[in-house]
C-alpha atoms as a PDB file:
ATOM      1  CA  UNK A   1      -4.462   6.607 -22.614  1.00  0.00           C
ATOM      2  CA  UNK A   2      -1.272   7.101 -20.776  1.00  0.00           C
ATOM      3  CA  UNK A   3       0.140   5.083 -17.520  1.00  0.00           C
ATOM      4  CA  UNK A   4       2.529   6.680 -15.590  1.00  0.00           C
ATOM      5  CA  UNK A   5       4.233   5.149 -12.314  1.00  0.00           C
ATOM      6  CA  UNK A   6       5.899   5.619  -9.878  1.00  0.00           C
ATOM      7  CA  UNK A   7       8.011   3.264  -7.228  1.00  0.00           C
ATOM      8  CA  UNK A   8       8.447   3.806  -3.739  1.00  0.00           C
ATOM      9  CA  UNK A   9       9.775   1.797  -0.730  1.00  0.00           C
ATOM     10  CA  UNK A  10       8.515   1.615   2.726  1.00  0.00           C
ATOM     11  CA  UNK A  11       9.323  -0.477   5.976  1.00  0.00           C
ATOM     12  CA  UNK A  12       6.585  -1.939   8.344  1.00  0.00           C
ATOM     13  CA  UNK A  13       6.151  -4.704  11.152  1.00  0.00           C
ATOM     14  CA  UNK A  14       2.694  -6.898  11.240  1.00  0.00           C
ATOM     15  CA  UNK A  15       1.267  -9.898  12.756  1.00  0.00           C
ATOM     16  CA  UNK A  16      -1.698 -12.196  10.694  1.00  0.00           C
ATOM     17  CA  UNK A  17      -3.538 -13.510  13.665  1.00  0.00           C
ATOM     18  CA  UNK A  18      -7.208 -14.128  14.075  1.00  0.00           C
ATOM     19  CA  UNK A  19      -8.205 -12.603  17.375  1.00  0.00           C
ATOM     20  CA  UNK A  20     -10.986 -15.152  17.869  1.00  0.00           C
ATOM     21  CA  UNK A  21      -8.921 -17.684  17.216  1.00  0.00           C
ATOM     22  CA  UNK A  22      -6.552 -19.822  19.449  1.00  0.00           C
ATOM     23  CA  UNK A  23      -2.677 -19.212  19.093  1.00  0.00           C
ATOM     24  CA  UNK A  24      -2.812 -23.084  17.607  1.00  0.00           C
ATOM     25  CA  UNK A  25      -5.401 -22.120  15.074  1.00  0.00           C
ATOM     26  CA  UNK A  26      -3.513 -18.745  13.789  1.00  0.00           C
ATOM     27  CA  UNK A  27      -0.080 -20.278  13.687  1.00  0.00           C
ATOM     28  CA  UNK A  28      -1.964 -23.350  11.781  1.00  0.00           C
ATOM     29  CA  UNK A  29      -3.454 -20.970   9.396  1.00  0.00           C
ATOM     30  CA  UNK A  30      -0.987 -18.171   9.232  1.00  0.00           C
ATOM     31  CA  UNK A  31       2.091 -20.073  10.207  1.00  0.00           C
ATOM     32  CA  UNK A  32       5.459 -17.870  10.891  1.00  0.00           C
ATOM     33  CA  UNK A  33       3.814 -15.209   9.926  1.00  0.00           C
ATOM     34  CA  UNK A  34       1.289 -15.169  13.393  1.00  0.00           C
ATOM     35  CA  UNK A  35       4.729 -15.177  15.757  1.00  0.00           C
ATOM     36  CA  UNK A  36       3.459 -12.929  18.499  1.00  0.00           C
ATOM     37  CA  UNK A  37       6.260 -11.040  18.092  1.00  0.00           C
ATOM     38  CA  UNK A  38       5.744  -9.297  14.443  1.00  0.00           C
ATOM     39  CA  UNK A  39       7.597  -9.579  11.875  1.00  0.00           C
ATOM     40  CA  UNK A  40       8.714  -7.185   8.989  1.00  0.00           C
ATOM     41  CA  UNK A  41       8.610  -6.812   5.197  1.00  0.00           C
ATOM     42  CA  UNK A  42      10.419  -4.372   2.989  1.00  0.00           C
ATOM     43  CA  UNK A  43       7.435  -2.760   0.813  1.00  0.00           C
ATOM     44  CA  UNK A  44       8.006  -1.326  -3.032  1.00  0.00           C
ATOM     45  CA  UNK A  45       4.591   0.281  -3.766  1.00  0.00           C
ATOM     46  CA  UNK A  46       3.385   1.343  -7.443  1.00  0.00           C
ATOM     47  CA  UNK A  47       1.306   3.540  -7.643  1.00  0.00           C
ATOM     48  CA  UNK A  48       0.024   4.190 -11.318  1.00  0.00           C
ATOM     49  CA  UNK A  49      -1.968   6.965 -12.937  1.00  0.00           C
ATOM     50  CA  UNK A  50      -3.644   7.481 -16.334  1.00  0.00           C
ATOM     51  CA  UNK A  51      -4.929  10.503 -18.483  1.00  0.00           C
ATOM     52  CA  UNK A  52      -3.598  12.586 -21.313  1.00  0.00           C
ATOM     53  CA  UNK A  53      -0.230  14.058 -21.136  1.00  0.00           C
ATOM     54  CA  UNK A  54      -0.940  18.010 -21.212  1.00  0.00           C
ATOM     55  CA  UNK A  55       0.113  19.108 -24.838  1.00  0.00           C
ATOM     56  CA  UNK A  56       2.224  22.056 -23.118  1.00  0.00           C
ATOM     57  CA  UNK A  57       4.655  20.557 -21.399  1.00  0.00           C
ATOM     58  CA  UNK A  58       3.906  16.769 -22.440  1.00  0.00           C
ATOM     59  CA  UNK A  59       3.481  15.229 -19.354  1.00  0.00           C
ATOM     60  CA  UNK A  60       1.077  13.208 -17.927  1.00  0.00           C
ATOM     61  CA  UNK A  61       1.474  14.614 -14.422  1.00  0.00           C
ATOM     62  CA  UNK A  62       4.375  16.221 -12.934  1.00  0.00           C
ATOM     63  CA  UNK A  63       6.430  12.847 -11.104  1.00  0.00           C
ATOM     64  CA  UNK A  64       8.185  15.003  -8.343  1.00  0.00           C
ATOM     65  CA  UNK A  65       4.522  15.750  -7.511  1.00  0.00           C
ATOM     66  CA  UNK A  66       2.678  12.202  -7.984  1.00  0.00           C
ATOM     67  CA  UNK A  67       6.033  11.170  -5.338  1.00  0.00           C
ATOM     68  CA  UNK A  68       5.232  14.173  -2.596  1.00  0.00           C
ATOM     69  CA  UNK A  69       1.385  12.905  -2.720  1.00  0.00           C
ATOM     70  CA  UNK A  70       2.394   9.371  -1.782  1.00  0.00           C
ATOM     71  CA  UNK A  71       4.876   9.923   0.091  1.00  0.00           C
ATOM     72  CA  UNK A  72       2.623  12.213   2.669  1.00  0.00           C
ATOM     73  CA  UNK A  73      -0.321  10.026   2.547  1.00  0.00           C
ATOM     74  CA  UNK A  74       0.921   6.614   2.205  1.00  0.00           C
ATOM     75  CA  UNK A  75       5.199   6.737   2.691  1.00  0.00           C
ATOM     76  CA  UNK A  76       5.003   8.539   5.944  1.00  0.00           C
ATOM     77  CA  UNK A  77       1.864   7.110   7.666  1.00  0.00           C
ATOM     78  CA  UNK A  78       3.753   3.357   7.006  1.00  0.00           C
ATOM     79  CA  UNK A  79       7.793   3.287   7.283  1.00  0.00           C
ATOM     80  CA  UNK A  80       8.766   1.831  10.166  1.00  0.00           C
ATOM     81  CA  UNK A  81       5.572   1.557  11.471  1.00  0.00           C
ATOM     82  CA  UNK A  82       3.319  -1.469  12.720  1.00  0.00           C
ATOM     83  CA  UNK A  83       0.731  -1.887  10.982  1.00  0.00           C
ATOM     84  CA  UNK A  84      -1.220  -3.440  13.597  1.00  0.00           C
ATOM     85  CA  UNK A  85      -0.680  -0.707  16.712  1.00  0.00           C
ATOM     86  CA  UNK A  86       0.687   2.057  14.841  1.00  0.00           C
ATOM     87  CA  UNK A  87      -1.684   2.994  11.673  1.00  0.00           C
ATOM     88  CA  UNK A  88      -5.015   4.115  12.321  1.00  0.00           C
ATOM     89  CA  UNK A  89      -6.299   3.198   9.036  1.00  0.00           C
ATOM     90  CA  UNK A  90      -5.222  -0.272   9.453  1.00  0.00           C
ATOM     91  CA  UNK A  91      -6.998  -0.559  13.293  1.00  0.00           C
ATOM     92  CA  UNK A  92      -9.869  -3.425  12.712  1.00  0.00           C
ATOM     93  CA  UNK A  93      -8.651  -5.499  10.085  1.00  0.00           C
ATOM     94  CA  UNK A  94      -6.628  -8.131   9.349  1.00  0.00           C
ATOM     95  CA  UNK A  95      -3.423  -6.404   8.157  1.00  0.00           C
ATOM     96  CA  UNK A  96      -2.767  -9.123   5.165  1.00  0.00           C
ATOM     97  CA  UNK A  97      -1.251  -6.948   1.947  1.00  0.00           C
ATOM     98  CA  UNK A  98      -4.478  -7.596   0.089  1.00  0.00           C
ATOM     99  CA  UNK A  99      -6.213  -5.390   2.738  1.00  0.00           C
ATOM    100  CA  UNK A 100      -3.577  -3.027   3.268  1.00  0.00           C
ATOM    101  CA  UNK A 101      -3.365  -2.326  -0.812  1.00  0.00           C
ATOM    102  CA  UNK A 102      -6.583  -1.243  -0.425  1.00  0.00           C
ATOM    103  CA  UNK A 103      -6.133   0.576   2.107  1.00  0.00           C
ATOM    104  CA  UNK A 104      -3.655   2.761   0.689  1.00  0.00           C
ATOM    105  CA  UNK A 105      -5.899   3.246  -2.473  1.00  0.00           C
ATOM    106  CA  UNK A 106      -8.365   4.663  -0.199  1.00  0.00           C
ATOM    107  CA  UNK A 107      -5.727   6.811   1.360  1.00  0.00           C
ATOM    108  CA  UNK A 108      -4.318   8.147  -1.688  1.00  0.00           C
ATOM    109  CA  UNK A 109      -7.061   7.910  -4.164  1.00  0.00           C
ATOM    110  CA  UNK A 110      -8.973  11.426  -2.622  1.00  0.00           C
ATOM    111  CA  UNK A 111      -5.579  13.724  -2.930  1.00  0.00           C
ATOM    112  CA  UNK A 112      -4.736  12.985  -7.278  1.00  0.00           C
ATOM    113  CA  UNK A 113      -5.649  15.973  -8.851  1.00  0.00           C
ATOM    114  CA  UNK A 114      -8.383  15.431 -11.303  1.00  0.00           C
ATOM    115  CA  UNK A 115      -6.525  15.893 -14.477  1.00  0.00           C
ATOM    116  CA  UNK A 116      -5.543  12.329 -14.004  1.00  0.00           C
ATOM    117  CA  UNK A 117      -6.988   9.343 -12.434  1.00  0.00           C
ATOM    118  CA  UNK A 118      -5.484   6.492 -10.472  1.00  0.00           C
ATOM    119  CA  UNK A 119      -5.692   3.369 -12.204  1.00  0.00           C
ATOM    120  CA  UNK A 120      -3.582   0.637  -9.748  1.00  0.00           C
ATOM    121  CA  UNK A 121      -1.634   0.252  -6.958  1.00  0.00           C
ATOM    122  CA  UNK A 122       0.805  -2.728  -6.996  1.00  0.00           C
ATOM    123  CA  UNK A 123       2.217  -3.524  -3.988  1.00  0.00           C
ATOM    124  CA  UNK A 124       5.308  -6.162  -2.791  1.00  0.00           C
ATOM    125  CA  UNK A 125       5.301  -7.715   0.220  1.00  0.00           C
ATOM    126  CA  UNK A 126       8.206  -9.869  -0.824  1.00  0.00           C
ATOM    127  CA  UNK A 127      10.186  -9.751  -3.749  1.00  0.00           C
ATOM    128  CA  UNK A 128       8.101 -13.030  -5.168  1.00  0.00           C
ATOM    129  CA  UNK A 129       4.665 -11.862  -3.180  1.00  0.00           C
ATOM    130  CA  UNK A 130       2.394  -8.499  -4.368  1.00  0.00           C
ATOM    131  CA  UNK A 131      -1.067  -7.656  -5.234  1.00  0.00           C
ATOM    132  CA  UNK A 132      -2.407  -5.067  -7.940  1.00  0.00           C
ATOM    133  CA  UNK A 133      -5.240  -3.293  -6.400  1.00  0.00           C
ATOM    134  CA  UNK A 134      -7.365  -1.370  -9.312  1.00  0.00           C
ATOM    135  CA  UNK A 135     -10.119   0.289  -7.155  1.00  0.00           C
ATOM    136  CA  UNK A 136     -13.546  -0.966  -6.564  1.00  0.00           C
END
């Protein structure tokens, strides 16, 4: 079995904040990161398939390709977006990284061709914060 990846980079706003909760319970709880103002991270997304490279042309799958898929269904959606208002796919959850990972599996996952399969998403929140996501 081969891995291939790829790296990306996105930009997004969000706010951790309980809506049942009081302010005093979020900011206990979520600290800075509740401000009712958002805050922002700078994203780098991996997103890694496996499979067989093709014994014609000895790739796995064609990189410029595996880089238009995420960029249309995970790139665009995101940069410079808030998660909380802006991304429909977000609307109803808590928008912590661990959720939005999965997310983004969900919103990729149904557009890689079938000659490969995706195997993880790794995604940094911060450049010493990121979770691996490997499907259900």
């Amino acid at each position: 079995m081969v891995y291939l990846t790829r790296a990306e980079h996105f930009n997004a706003a969000h706010k951790l904040a309980n809506p049942n909760w009081s302010k005093e319970k979020n900011e206990e709880v979520f600290g800075v990161c509740a401000n009712e103002n958002w805050h922002g991270h700078n994203y780098e997304i991996f997103v890694t398939v496996k499979g067989k490279p093709n014994p014609e042309t000895g790739f796995l799958f064609d990189v410029k390709k595996l880089s238009t898929l995420i960029k249309k269904h995970v790139i665009d959606p995101l940069d410079h977006k808030n998660l909380n208002v802006d991304v429909p796919f977000m609307q109803g959850q808590m928008c912590s990284t661990e959720n939005l990972v999965m997310a983004i599996w969900k919103q990729l996952q149904p557009h890689i061709p079938t000659e490969v399969q995706l195997h993880c998403i790794k995604l940094y929140e911060t450049p010493r914060i990121y979770v691996e996501y490997f499907g259900e």
